[in-house]
C-alpha atoms as a PDB file:
ATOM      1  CA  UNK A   1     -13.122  -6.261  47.964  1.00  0.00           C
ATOM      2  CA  UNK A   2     -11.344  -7.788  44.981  1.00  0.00           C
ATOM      3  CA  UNK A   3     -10.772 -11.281  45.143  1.00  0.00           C
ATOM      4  CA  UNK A   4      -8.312 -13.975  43.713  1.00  0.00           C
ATOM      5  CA  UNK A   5     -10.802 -16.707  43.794  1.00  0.00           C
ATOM      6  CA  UNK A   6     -10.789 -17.536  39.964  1.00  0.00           C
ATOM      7  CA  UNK A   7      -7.633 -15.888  39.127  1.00  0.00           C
ATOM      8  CA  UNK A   8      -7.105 -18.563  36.460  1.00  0.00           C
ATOM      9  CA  UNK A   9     -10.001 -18.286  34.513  1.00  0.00           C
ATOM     10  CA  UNK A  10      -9.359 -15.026  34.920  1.00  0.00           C
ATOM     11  CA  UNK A  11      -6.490 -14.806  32.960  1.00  0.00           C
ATOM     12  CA  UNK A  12      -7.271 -17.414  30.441  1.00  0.00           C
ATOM     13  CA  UNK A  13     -10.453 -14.991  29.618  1.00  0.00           C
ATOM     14  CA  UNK A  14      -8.439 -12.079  29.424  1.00  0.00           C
ATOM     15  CA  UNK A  15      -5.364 -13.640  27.086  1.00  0.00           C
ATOM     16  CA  UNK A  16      -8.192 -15.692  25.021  1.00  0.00           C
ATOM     17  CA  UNK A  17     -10.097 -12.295  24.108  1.00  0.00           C
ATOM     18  CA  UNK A  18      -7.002 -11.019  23.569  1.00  0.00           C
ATOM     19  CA  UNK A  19      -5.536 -13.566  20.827  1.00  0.00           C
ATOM     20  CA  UNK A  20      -8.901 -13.342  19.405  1.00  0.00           C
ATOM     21  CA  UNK A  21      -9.087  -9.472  18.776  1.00  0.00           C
ATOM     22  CA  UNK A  22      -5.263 -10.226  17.731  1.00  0.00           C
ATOM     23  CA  UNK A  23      -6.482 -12.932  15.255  1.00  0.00           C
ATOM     24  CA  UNK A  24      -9.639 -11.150  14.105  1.00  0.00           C
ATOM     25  CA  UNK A  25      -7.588  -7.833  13.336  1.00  0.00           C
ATOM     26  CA  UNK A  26      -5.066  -9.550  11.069  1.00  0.00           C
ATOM     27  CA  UNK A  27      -7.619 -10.925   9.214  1.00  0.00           C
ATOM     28  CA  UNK A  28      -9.738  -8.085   8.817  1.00  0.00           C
ATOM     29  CA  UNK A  29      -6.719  -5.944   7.875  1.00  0.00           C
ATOM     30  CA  UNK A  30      -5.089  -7.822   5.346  1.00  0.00           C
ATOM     31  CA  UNK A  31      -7.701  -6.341   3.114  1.00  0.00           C
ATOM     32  CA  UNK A  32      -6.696  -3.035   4.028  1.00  0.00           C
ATOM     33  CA  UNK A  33      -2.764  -3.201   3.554  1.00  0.00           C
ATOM     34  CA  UNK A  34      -2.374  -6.892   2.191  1.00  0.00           C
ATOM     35  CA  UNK A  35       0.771  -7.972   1.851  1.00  0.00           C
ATOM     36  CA  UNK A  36       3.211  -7.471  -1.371  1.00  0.00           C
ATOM     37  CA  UNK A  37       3.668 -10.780  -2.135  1.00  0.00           C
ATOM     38  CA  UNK A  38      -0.286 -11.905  -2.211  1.00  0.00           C
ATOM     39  CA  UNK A  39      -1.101  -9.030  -4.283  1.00  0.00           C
ATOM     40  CA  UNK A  40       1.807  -9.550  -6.909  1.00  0.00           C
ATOM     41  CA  UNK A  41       1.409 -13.599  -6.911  1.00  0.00           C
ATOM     42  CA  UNK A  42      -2.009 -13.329  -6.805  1.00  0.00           C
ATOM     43  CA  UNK A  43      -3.250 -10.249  -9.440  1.00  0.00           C
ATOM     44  CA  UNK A  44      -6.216 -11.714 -10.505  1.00  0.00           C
ATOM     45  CA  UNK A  45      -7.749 -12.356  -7.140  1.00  0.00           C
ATOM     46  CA  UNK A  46      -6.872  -8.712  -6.225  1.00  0.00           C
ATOM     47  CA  UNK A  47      -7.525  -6.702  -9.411  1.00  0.00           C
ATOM     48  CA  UNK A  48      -9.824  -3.741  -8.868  1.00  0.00           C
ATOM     49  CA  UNK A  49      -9.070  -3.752  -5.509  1.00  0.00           C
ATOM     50  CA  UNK A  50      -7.800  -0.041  -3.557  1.00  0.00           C
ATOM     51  CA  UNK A  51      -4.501   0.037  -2.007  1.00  0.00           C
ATOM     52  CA  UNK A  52      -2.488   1.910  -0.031  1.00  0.00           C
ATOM     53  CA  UNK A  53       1.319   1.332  -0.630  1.00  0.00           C
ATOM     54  CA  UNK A  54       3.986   2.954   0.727  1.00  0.00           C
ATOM     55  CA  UNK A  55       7.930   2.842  -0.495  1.00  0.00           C
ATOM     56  CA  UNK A  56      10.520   4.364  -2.484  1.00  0.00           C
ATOM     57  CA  UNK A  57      10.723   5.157  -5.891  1.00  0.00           C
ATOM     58  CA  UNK A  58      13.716   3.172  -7.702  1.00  0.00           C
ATOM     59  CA  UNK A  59      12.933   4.654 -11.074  1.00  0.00           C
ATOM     60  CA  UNK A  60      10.584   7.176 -13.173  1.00  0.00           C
ATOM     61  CA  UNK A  61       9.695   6.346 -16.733  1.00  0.00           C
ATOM     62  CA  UNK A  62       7.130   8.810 -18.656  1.00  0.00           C
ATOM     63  CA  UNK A  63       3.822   7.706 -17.845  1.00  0.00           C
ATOM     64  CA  UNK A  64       4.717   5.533 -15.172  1.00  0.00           C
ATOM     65  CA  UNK A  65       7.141   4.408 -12.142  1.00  0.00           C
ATOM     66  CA  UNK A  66       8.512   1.718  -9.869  1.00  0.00           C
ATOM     67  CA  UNK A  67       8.339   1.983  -6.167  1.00  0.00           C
ATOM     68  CA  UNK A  68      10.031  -0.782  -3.957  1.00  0.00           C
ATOM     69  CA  UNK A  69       7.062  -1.616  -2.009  1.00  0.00           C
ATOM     70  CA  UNK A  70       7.646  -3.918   0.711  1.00  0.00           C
ATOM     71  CA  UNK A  71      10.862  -5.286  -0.857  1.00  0.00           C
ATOM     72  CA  UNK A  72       9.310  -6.070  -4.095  1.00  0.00           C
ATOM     73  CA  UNK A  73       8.820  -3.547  -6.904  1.00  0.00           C
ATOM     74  CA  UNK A  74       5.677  -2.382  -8.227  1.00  0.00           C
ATOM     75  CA  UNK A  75       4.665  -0.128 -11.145  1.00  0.00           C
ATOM     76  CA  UNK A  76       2.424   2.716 -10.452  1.00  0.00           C
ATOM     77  CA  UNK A  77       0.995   4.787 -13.127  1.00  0.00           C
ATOM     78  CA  UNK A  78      -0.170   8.175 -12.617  1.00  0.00           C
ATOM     79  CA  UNK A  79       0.022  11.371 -14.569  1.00  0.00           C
ATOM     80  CA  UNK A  80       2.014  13.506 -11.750  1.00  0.00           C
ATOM     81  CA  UNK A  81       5.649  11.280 -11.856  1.00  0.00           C
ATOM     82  CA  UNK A  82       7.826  11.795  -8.868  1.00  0.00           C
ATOM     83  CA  UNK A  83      11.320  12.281  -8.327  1.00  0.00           C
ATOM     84  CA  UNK A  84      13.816   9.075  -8.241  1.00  0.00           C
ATOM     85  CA  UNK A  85      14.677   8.562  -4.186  1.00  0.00           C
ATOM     86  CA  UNK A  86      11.571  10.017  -3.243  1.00  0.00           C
ATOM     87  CA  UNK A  87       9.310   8.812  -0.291  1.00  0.00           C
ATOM     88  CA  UNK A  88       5.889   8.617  -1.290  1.00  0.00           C
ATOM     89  CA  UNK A  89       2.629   7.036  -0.481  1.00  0.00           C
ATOM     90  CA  UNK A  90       0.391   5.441  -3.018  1.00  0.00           C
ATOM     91  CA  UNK A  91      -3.502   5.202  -3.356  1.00  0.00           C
ATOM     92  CA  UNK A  92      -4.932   3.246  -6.019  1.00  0.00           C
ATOM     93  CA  UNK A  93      -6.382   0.349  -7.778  1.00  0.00           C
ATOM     94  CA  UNK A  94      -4.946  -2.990  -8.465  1.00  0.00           C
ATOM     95  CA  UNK A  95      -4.678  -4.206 -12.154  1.00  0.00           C
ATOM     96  CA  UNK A  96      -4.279  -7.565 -12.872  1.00  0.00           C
ATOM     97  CA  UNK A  97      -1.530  -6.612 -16.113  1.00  0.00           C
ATOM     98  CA  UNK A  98       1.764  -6.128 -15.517  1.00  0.00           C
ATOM     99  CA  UNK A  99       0.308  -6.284 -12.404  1.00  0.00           C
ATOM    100  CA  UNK A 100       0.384  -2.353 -11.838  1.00  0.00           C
ATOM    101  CA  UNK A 101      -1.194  -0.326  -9.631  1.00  0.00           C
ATOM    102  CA  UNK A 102      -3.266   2.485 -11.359  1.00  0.00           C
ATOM    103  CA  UNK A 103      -2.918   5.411  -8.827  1.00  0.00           C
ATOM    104  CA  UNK A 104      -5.516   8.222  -7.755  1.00  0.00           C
ATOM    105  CA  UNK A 105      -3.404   9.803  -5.985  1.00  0.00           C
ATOM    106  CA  UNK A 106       0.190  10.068  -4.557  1.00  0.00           C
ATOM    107  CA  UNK A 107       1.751  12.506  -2.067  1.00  0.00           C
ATOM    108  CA  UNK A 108       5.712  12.519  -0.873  1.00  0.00           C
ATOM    109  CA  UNK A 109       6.236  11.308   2.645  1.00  0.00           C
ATOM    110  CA  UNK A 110       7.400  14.216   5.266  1.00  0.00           C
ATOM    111  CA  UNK A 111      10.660  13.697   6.373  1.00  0.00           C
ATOM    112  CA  UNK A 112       9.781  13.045  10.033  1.00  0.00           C
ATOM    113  CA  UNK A 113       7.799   9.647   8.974  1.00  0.00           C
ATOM    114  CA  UNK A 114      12.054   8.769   7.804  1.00  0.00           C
ATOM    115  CA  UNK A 115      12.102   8.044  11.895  1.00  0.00           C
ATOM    116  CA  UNK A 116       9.400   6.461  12.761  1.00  0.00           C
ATOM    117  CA  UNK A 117      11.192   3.934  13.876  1.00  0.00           C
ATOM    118  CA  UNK A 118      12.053   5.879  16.691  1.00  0.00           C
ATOM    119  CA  UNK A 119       8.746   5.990  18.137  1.00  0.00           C
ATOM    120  CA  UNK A 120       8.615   2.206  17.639  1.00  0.00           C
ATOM    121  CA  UNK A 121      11.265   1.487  19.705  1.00  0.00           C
ATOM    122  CA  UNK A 122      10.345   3.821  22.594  1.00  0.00           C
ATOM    123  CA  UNK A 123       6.938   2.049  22.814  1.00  0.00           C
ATOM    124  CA  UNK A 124       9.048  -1.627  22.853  1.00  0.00           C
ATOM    125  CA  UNK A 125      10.868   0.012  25.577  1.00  0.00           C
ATOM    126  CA  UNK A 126       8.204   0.601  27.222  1.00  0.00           C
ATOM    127  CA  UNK A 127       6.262  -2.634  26.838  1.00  0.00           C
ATOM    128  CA  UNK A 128       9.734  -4.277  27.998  1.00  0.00           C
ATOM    129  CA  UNK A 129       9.239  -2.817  31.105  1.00  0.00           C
ATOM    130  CA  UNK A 130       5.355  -2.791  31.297  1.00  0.00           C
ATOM    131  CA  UNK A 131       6.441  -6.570  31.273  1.00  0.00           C
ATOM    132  CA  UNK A 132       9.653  -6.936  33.535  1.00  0.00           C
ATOM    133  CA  UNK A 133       7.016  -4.999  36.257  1.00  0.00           C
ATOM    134  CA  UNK A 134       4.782  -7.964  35.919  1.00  0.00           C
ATOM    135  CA  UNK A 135       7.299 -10.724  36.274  1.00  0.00           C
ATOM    136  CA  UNK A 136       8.730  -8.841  39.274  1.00  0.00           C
ATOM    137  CA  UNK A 137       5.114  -8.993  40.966  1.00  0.00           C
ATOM    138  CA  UNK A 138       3.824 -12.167  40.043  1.00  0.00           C
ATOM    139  CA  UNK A 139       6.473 -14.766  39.306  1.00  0.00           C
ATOM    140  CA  UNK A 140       6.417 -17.732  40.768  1.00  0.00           C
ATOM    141  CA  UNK A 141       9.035 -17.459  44.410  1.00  0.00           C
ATOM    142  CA  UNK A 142       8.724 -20.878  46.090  1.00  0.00           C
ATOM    143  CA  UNK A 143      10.823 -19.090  49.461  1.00  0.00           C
ATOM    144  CA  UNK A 144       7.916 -16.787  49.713  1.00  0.00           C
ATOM    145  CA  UNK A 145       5.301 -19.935  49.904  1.00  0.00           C
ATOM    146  CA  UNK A 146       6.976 -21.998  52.272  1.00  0.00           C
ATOM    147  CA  UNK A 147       4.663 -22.068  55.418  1.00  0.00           C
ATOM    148  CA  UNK A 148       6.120 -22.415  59.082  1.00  0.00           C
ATOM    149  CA  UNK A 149       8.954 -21.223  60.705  1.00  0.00           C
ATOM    150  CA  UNK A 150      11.848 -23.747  58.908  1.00  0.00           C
END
């Protein structure tokens, strides 16, 4: 029914389509969650632009306050101020002075996203195996291709 006859182009399709969806969404999503260091090296070529930033908050002044945002800090300025410590997620618009981020809105993190990294690992562990099940079945065993009877 199924057949092995092209098993190599095969393959090469299926790992070529899947570098290219792999290439085409980084691309496409480093306008939605670009990275810190482009937007703060960069402010003019992302002012006005909407982000979503996620970190915690290192200090609060009175109209404004630093979260650590992918290891680099950022000023957000919003009328609702959190609490220092807190866990919050950030939506808002890039401004090219300071640079600062001029929030719409901000909301504290549940505690549960605190372990995500839990989840993370569980699906590693499970792609680590996904994997060892595949170089179990189909690694290369010269013994098993030896023809005749030596």
């Amino acid at each position: 029914m199924f057949r092995n006859s092209a098993y190599g182009w095969k393959l090469g399709g299926a790992l070529a389509l899947a570098a290219t969806l792999a290439a085409f969404s980084a691309w496409e999503g480093e306008s939605i969650h670009p990275p810190a260091w482009k937007c703060l090296a960069q402010p003019d070529l992302w002012h006005g632009e909407e982000l979503r930033v996620l970190g915690k908050v290192l200090s609060v002044g009175r109209e404004d306050f630093v979260l650590l945002w992918q290891e680099a800090p950022l000023t957000v300025r919003h009328a609702r101020l959190p609490s220092p410590g807190a866990d919050v997620e950030v939506v808002g618009t890039l401004d090219r002075d300071g640079p600062c981020l001029r929030a719409r809105d901000w909301r504290a993190l549940p505690p549960r996203a605190r372990f995500r990294w839990i989840w993370e690992a569980v699906s590693l562990a499970v792609l680590a195996l996904i994997l060892a099940n595949f170089l179990r079945h189909f690694a290369f065993r010269p013994e098993a291709a030896r023809l005749g009877g030596r």
